[in-house]
PDB file of N, CA and C in Angstrom:
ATOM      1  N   UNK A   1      35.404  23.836  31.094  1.00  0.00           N
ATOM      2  CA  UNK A   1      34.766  22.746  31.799  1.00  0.00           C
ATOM      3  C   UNK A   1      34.651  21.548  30.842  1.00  0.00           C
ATOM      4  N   UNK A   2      34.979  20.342  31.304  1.00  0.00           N
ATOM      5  CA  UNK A   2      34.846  19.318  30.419  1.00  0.00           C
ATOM      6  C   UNK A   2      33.669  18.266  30.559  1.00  0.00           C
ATOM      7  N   UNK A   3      33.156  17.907  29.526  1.00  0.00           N
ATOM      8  CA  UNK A   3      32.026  17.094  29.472  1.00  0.00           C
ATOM      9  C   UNK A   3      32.128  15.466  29.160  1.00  0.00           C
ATOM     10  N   UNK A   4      31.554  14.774  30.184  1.00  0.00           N
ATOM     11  CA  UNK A   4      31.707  13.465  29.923  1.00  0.00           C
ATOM     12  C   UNK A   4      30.275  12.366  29.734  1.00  0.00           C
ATOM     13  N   UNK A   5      30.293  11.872  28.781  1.00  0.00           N
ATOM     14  CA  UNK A   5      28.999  11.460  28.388  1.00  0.00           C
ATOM     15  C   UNK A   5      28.873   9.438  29.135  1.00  0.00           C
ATOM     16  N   UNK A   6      28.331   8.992  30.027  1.00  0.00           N
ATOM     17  CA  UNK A   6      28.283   7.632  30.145  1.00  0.00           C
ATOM     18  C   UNK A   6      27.149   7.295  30.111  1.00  0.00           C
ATOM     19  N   UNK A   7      26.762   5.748  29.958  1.00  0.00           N
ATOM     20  CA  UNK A   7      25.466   5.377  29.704  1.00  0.00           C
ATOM     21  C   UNK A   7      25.614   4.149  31.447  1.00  0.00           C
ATOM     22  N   UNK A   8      24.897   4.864  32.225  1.00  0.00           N
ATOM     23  CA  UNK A   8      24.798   4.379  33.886  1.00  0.00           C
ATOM     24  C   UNK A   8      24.579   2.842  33.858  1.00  0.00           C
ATOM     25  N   UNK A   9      25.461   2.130  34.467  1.00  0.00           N
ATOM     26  CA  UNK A   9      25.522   0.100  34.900  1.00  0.00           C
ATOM     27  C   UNK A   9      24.628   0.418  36.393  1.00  0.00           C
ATOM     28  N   UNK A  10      24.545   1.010  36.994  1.00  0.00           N
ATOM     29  CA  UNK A  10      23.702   0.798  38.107  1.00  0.00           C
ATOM     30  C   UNK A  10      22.720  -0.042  38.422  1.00  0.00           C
ATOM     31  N   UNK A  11      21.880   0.131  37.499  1.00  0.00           N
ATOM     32  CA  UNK A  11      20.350  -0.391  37.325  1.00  0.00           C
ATOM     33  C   UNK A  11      20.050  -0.538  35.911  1.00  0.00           C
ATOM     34  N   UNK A  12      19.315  -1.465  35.910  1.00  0.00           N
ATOM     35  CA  UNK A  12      18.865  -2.229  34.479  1.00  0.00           C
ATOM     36  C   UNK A  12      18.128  -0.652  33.345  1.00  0.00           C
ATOM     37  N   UNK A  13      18.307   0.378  33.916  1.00  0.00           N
ATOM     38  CA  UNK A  13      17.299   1.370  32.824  1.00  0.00           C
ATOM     39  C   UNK A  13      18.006   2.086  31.695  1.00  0.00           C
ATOM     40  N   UNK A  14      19.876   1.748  32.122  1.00  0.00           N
ATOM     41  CA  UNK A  14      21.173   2.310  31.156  1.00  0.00           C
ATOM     42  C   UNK A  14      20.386   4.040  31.250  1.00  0.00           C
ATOM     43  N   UNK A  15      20.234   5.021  32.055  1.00  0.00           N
ATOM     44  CA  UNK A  15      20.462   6.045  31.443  1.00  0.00           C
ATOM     45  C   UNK A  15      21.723   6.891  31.017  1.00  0.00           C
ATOM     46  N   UNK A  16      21.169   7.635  30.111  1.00  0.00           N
ATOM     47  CA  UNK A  16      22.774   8.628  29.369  1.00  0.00           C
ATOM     48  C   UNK A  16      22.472   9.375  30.452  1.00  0.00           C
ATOM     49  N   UNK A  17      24.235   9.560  30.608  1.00  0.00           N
ATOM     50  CA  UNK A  17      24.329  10.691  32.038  1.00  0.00           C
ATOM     51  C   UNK A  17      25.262  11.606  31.510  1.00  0.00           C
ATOM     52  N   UNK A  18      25.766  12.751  31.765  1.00  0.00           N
ATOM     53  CA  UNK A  18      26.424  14.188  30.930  1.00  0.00           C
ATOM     54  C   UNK A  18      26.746  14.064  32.690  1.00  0.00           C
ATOM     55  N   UNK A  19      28.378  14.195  32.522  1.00  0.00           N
ATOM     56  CA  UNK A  19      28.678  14.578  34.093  1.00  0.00           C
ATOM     57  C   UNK A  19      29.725  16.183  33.269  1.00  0.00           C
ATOM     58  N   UNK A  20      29.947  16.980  34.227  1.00  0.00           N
ATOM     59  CA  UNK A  20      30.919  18.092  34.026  1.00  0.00           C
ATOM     60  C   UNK A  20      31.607  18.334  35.007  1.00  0.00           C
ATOM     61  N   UNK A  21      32.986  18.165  34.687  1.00  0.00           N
ATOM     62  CA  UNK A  21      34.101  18.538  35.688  1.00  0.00           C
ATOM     63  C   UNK A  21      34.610  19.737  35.315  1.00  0.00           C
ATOM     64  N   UNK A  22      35.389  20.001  36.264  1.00  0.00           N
ATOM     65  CA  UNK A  22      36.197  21.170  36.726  1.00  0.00           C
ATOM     66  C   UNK A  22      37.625  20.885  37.170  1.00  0.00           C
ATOM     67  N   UNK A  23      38.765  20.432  35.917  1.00  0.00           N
ATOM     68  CA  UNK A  23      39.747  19.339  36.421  1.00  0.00           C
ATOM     69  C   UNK A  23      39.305  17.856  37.101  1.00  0.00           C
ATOM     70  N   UNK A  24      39.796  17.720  38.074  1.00  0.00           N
ATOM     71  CA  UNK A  24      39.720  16.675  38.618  1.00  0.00           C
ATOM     72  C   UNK A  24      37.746  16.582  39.361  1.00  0.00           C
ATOM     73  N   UNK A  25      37.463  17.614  39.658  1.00  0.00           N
ATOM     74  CA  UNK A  25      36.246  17.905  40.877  1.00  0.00           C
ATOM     75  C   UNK A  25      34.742  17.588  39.729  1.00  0.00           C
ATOM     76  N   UNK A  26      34.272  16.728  40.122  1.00  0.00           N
ATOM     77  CA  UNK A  26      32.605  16.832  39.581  1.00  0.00           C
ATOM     78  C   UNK A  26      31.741  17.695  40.039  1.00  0.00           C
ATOM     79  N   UNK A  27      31.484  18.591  39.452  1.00  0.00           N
ATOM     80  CA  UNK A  27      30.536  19.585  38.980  1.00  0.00           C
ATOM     81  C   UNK A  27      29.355  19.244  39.310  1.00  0.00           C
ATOM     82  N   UNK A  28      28.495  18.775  38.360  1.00  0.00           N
ATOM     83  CA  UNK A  28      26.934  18.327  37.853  1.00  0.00           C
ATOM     84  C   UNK A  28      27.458  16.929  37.123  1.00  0.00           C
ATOM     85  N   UNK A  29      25.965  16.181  37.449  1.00  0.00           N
ATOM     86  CA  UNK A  29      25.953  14.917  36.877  1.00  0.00           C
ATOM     87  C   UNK A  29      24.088  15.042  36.658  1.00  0.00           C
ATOM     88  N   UNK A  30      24.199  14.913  35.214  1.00  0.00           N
ATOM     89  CA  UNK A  30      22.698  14.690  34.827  1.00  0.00           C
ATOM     90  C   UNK A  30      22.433  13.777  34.103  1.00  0.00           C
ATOM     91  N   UNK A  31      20.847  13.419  33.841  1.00  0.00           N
ATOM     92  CA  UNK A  31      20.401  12.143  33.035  1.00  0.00           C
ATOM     93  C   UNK A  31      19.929  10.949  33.827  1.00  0.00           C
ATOM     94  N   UNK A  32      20.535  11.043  35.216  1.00  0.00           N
ATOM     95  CA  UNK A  32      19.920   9.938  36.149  1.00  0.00           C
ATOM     96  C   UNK A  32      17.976   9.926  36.545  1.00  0.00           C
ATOM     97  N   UNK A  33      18.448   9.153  36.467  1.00  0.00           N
ATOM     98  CA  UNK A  33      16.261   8.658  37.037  1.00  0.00           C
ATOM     99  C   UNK A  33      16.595   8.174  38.428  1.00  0.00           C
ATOM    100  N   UNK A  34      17.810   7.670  38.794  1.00  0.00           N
ATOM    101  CA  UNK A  34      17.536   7.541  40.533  1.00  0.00           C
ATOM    102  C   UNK A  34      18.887   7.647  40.708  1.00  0.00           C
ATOM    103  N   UNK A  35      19.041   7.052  42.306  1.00  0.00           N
ATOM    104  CA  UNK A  35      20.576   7.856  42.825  1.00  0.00           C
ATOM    105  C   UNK A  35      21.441   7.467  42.564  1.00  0.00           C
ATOM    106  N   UNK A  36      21.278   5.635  42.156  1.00  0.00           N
ATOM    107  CA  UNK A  36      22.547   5.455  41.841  1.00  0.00           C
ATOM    108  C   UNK A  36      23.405   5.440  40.827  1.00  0.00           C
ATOM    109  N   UNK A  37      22.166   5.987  39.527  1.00  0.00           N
ATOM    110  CA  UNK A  37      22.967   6.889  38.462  1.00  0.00           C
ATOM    111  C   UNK A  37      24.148   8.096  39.005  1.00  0.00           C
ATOM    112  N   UNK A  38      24.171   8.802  39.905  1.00  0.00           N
ATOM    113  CA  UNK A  38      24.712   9.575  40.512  1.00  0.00           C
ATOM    114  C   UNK A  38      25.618   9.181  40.593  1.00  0.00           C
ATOM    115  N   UNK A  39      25.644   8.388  42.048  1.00  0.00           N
ATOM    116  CA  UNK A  39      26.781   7.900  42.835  1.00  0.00           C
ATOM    117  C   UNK A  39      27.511   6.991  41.529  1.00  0.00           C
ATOM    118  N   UNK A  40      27.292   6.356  40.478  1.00  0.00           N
ATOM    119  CA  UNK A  40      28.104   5.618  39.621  1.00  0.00           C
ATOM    120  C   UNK A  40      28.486   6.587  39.106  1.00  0.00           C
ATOM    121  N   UNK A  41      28.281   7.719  38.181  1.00  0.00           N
ATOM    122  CA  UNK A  41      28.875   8.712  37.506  1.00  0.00           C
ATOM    123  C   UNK A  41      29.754   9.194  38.011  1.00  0.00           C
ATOM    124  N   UNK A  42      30.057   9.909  39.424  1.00  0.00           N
ATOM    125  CA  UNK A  42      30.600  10.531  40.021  1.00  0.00           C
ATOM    126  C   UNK A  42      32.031   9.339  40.214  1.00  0.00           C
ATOM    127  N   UNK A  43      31.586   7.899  40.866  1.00  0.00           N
ATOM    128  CA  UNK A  43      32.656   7.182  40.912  1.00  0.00           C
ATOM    129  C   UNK A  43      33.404   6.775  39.959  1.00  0.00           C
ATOM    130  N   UNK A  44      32.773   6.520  38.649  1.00  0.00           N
ATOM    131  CA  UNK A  44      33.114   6.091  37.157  1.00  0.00           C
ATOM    132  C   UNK A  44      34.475   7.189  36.589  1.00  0.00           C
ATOM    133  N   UNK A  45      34.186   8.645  37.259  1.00  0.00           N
ATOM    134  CA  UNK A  45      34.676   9.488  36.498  1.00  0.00           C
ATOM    135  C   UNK A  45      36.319   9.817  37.428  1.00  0.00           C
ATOM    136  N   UNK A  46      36.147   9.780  38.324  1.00  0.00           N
ATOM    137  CA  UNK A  46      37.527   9.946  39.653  1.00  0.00           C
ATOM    138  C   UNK A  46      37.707   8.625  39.900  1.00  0.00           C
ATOM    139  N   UNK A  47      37.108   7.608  40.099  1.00  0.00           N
ATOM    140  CA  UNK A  47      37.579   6.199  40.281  1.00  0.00           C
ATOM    141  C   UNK A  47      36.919   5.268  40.062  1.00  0.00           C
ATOM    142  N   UNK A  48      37.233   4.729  38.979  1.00  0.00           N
ATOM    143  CA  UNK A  48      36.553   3.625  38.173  1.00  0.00           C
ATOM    144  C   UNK A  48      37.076   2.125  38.879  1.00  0.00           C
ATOM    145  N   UNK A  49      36.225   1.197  39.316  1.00  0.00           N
ATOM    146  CA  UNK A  49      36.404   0.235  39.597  1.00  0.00           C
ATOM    147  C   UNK A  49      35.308  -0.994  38.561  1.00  0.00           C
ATOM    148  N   UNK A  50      35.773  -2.297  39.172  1.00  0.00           N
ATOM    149  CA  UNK A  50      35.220  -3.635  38.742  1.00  0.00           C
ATOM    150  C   UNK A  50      35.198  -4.740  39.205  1.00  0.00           C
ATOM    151  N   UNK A  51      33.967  -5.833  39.169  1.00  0.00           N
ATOM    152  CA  UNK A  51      34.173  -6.895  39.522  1.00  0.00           C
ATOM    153  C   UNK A  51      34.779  -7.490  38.393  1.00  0.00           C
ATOM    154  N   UNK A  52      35.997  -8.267  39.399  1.00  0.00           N
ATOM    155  CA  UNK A  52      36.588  -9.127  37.954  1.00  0.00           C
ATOM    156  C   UNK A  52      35.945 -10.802  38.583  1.00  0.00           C
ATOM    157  N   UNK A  53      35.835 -11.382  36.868  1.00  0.00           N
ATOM    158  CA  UNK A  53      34.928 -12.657  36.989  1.00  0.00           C
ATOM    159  C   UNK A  53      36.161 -13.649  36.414  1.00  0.00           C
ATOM    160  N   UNK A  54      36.337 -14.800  36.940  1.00  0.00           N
ATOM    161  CA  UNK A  54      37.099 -15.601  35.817  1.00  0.00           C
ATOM    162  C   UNK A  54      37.079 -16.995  36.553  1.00  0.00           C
ATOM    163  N   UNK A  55      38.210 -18.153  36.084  1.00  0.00           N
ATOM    164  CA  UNK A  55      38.152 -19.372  36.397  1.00  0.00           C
ATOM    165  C   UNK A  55      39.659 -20.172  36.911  1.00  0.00           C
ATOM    166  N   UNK A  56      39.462 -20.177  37.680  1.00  0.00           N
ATOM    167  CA  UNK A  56      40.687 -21.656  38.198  1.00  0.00           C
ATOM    168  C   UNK A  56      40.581 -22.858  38.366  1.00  0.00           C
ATOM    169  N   UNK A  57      41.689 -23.633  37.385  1.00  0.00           N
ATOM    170  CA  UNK A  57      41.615 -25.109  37.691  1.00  0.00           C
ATOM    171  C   UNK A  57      41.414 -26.003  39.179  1.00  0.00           C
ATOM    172  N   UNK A  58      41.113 -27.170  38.987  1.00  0.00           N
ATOM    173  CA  UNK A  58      40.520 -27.560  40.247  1.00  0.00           C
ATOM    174  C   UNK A  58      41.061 -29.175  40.049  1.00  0.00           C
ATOM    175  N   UNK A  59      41.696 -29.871  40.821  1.00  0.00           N
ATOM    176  CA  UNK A  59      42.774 -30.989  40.767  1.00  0.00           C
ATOM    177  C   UNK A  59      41.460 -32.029  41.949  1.00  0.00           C
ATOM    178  N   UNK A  60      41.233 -32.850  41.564  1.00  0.00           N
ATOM    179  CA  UNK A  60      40.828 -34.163  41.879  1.00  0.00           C
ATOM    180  C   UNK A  60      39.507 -33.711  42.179  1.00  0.00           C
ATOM    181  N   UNK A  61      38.242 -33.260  41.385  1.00  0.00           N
ATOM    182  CA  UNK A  61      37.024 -32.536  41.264  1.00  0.00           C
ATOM    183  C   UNK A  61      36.261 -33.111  40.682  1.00  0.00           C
ATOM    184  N   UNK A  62      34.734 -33.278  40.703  1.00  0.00           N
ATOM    185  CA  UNK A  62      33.666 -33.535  39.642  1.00  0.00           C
ATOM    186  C   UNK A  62      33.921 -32.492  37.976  1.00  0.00           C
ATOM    187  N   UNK A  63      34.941 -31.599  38.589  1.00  0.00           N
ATOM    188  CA  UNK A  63      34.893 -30.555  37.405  1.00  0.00           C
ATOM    189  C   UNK A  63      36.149 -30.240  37.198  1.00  0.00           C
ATOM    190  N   UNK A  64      36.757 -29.343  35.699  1.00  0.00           N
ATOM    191  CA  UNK A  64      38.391 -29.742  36.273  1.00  0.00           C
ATOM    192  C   UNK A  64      38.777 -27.873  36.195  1.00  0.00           C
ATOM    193  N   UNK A  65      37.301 -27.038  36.520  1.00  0.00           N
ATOM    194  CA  UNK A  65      37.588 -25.196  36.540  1.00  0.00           C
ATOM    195  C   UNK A  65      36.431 -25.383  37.887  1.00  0.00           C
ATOM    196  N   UNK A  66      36.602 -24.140  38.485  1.00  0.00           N
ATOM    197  CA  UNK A  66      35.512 -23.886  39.353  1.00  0.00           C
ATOM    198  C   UNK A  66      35.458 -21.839  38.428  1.00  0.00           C
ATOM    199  N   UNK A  67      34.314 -21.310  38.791  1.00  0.00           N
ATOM    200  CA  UNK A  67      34.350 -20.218  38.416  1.00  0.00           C
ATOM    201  C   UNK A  67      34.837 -19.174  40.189  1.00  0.00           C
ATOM    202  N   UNK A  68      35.189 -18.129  39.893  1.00  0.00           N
ATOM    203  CA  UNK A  68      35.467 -17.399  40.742  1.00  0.00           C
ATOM    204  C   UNK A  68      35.598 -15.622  40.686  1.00  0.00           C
ATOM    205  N   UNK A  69      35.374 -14.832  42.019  1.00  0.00           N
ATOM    206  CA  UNK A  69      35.371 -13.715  41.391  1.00  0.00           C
ATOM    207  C   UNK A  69      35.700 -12.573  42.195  1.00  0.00           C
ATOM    208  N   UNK A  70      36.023 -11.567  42.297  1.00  0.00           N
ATOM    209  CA  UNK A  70      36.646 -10.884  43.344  1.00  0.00           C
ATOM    210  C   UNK A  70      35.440 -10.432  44.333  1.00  0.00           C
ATOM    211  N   UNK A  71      35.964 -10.318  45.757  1.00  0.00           N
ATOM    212  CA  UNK A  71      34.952 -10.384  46.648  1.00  0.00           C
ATOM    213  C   UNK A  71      34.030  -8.748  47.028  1.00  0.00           C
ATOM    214  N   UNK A  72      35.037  -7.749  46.263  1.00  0.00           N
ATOM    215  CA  UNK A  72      34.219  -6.291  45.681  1.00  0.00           C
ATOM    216  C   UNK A  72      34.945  -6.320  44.567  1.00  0.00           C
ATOM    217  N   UNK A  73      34.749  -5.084  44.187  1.00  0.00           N
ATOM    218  CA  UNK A  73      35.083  -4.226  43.069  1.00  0.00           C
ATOM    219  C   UNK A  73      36.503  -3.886  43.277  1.00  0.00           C
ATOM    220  N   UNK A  74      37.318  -3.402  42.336  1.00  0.00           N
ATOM    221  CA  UNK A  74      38.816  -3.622  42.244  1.00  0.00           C
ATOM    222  C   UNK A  74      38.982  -2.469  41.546  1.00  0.00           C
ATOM    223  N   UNK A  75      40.537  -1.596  41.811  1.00  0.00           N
ATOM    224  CA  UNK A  75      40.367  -0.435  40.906  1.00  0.00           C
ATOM    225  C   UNK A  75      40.401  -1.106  39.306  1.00  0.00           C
ATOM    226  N   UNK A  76      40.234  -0.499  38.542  1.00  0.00           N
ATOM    227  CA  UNK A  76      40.038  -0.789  37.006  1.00  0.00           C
ATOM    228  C   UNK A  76      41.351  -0.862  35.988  1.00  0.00           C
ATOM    229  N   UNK A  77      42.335  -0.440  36.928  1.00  0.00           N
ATOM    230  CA  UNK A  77      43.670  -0.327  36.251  1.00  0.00           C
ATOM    231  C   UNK A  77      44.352  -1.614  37.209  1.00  0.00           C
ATOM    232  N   UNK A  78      43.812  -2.173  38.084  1.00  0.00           N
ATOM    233  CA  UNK A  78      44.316  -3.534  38.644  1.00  0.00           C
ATOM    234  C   UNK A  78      43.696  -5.142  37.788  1.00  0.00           C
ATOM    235  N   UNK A  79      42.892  -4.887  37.341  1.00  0.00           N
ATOM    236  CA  UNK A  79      42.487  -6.262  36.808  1.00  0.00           C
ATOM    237  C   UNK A  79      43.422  -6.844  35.689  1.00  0.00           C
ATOM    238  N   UNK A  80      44.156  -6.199  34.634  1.00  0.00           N
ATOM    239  CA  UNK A  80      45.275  -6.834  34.013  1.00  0.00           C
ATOM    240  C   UNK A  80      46.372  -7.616  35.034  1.00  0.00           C
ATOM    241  N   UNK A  81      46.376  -7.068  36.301  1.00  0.00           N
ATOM    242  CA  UNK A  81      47.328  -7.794  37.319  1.00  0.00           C
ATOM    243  C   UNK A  81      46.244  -9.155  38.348  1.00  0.00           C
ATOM    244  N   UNK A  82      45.137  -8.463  38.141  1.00  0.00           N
ATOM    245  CA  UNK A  82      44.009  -9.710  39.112  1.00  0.00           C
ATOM    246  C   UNK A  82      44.440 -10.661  38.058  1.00  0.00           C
ATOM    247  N   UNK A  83      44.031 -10.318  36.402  1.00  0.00           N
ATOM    248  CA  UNK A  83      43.994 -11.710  35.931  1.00  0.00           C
ATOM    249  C   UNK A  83      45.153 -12.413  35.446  1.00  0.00           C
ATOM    250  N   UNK A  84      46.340 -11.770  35.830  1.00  0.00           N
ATOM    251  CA  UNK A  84      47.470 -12.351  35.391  1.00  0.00           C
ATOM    252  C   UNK A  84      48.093 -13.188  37.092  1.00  0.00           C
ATOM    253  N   UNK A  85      47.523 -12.685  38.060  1.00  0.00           N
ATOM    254  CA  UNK A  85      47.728 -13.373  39.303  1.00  0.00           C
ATOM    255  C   UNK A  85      46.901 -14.771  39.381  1.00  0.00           C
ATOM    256  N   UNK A  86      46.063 -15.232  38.419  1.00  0.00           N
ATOM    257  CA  UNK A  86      45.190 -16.249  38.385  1.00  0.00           C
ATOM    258  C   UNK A  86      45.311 -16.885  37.416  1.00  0.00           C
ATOM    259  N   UNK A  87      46.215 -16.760  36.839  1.00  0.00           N
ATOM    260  CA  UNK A  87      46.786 -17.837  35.768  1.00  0.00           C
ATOM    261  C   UNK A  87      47.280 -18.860  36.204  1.00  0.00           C
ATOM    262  N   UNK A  88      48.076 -19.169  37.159  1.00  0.00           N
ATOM    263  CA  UNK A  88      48.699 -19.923  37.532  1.00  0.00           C
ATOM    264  C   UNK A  88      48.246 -20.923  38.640  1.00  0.00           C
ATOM    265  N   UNK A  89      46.767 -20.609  38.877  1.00  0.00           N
ATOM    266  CA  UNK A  89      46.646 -21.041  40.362  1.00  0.00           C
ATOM    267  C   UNK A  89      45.630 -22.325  40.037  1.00  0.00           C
ATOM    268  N   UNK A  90      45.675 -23.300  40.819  1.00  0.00           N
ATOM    269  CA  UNK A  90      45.154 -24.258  41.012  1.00  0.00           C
ATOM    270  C   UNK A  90      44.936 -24.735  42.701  1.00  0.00           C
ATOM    271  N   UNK A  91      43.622 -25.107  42.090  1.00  0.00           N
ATOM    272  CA  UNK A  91      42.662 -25.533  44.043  1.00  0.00           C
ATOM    273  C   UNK A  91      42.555 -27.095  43.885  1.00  0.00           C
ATOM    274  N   UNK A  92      42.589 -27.563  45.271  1.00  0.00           N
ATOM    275  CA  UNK A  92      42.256 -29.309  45.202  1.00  0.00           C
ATOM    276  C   UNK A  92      40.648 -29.067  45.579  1.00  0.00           C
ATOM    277  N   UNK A  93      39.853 -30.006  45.495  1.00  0.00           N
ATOM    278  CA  UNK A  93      38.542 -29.963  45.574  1.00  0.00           C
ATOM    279  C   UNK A  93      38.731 -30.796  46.799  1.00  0.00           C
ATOM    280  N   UNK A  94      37.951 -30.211  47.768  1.00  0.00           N
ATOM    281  CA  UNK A  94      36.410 -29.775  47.300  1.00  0.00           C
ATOM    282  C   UNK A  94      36.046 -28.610  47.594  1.00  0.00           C
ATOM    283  N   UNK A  95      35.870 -27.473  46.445  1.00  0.00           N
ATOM    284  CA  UNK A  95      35.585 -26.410  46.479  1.00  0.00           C
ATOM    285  C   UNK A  95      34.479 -25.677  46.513  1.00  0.00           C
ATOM    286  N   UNK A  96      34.054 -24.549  48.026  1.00  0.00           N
ATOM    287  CA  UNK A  96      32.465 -24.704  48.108  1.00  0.00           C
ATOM    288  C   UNK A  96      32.238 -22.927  47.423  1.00  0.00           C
ATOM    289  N   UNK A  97      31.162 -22.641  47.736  1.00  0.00           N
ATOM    290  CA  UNK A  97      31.285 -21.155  46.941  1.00  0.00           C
ATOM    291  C   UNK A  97      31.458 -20.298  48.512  1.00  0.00           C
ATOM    292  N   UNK A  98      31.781 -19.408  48.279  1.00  0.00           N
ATOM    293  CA  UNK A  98      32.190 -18.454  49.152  1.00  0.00           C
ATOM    294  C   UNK A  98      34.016 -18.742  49.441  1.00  0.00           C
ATOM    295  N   UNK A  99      34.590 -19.864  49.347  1.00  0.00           N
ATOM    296  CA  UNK A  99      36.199 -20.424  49.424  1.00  0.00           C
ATOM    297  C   UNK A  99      37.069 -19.317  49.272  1.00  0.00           C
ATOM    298  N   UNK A 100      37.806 -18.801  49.889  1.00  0.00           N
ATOM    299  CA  UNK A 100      38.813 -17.912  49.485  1.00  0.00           C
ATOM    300  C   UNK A 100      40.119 -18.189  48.421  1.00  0.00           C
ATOM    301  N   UNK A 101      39.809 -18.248  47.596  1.00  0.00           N
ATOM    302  CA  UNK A 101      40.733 -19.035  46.240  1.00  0.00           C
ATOM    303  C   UNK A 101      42.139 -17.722  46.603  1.00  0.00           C
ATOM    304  N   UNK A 102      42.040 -16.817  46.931  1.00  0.00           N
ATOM    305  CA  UNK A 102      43.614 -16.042  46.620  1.00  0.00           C
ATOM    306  C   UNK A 102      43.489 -14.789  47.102  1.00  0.00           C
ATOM    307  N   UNK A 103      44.289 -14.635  48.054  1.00  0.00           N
ATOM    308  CA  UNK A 103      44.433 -13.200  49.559  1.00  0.00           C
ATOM    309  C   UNK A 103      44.447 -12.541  48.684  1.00  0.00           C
ATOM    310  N   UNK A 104      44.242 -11.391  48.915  1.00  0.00           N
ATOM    311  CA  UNK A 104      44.608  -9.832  48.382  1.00  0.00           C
ATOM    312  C   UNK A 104      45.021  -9.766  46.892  1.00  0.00           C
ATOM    313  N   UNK A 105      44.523 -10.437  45.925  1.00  0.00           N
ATOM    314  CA  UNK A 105      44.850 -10.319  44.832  1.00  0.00           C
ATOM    315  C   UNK A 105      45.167  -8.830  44.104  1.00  0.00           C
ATOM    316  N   UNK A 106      46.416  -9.135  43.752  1.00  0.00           N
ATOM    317  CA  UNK A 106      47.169  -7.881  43.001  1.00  0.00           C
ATOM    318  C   UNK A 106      47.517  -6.512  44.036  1.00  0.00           C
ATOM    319  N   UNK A 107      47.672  -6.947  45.489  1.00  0.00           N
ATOM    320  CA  UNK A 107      47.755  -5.535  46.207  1.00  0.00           C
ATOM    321  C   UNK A 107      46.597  -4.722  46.523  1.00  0.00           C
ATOM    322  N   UNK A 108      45.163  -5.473  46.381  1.00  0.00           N
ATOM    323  CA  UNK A 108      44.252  -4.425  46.251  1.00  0.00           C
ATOM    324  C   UNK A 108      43.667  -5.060  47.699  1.00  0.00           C
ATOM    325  N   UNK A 109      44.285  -5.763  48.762  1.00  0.00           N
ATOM    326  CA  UNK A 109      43.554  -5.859  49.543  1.00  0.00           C
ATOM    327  C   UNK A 109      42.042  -6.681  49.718  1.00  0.00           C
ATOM    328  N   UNK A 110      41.258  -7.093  48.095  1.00  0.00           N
ATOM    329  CA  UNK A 110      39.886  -7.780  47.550  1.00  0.00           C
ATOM    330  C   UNK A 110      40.586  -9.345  47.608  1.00  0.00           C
ATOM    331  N   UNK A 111      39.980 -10.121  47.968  1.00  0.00           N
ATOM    332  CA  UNK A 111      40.167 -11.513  47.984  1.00  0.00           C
ATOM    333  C   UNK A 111      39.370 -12.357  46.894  1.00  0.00           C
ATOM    334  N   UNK A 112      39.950 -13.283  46.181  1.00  0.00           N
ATOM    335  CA  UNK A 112      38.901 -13.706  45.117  1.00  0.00           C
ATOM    336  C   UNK A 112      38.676 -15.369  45.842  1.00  0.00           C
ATOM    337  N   UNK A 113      36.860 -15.279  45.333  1.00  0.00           N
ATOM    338  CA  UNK A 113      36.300 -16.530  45.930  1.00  0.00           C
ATOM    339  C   UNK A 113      35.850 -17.066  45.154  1.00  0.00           C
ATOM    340  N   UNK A 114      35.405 -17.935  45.074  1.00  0.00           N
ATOM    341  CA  UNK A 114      34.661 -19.589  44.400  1.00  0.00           C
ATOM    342  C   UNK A 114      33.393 -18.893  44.301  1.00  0.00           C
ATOM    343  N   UNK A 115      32.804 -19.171  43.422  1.00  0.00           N
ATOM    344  CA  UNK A 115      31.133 -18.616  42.889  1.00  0.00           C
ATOM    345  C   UNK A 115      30.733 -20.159  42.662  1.00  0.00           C
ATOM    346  N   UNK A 116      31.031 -21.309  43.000  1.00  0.00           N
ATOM    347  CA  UNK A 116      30.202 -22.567  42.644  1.00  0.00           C
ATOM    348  C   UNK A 116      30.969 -23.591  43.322  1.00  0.00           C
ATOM    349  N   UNK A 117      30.192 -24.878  43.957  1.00  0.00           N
ATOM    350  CA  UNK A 117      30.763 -25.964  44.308  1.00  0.00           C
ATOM    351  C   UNK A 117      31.406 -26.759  43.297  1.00  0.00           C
ATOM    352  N   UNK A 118      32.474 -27.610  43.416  1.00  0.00           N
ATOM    353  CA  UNK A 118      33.467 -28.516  43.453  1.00  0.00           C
ATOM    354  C   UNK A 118      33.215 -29.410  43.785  1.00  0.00           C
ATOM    355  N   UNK A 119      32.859 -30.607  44.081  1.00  0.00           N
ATOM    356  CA  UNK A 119      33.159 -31.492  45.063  1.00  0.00           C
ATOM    357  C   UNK A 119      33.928 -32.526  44.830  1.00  0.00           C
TER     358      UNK A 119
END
């Protein structure tokens, strides 16, 4: 049985969590103080995802980046392709937050949006 040691992003309390698999299958997950120590361990360990955060230029703007960020979580082995799909991209202003800056980034179906106005 193999042992995997993480320190839980859920909630601000970081507990150490000891999950144990059985190959691929989670076993036990301990160390949590509430559930969603759980449910993160369990997902962390079979499928790790992320919000990816970053910035695109912005052409005739009060600003010349807006920030932006994927609209969930993304698998964790896609964000070298989220952020290489956002290199290149540029928005005309006026850019509001919620904006859909770029469909389905990298195949994952997650759309990345504007986190701040433009105008």
């Amino acid at each position: 049985m193999e042992k995997r040691e993480l320190i839980c992003i859920g909630c601000p309390m970081g507990c150490p969590l000891t999950v144990e698999l059985e190959g691929s299958e989670v076993k036990s997950v301990s160390g949590h103080t509430c559930k969603r120590g759980d449910v993160y361990a369990r997902k962390e360990v079979t499928n790790p995802t992320r919000i990816v955060t970053s910035t695109v230029k912005v052409t005739g703007g009060s600003a010349d980046m807006v920030s932006v960020k994927t609209r969930e979580d993304i698998p964790k082995d896609k964000i070298f392709a989220c952020v290489q799909a956002l290199k290149d991209v540029v928005v005309e202003a006026p850019v509001h937050i919620g904006d859909v800056i770029l469909s389905n980034v990298a195949g994952t179906g997650v759309d990345i949006v504007a986190t701040k106005h433009v105008l």
